[in-house]
Protein backbone atom coordinates (compact mmCIF):
# COMPACT_ATOMS: atom_id res chain seq x y z
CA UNK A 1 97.19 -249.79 119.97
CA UNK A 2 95.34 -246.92 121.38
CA UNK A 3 95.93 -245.40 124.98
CA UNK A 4 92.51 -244.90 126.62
CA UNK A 5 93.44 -241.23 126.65
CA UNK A 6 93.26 -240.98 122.57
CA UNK A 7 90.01 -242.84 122.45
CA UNK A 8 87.29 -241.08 121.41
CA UNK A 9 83.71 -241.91 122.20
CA UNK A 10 80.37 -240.26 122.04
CA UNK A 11 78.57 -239.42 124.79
CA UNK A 12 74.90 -239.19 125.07
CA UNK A 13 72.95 -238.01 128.38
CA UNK A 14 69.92 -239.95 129.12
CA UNK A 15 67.96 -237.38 130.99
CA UNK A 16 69.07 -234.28 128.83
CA UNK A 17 69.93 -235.91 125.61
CA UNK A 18 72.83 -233.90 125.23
CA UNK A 19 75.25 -235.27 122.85
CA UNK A 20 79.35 -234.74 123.22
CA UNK A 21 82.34 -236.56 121.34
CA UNK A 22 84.77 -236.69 124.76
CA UNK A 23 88.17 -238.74 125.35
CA UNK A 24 89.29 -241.77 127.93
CA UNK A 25 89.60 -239.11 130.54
CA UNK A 26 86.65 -237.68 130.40
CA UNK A 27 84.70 -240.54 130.19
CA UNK A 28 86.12 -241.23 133.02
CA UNK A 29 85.28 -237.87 134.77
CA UNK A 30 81.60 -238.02 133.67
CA UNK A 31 81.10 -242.11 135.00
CA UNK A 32 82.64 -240.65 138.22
CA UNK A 33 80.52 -237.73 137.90
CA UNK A 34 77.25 -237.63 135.79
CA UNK A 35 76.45 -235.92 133.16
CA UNK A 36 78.44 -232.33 132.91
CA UNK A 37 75.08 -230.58 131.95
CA UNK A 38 72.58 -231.62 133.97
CA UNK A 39 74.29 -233.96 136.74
CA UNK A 40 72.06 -237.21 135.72
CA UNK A 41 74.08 -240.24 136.90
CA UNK A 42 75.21 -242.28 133.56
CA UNK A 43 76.48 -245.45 133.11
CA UNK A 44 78.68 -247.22 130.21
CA UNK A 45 75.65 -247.71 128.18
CA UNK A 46 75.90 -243.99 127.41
CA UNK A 47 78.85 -243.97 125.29
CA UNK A 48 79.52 -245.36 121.91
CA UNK A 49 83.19 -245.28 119.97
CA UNK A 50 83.16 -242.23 118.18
């Protein structure tokens, strides 16, 4: 079974658009965060397994 750190997922920015794979922790970091480009809040619905 996979840790949440070795997860990959996809991440896509609503506002911006921009598109990043990323890993459990930074998932994390960006739901806690926004969006590391432009700052746009995001929610779950912006990431997709990878």
């Amino acid at each position: 079974m996979e840790s949440e750190s070795m997860k990959e997922y996809e991440f896509t920015c609503p506002a911006c658009g921009q598109q990043i794979e990323i890993n459990g922790p930074m998932r994390t970091a960006i739901l806690s965060n926004g969006c590391p480009i432009c700052s746009t809040s995001v929610s779950d619905d912006s990431f997709a397994p990878a």
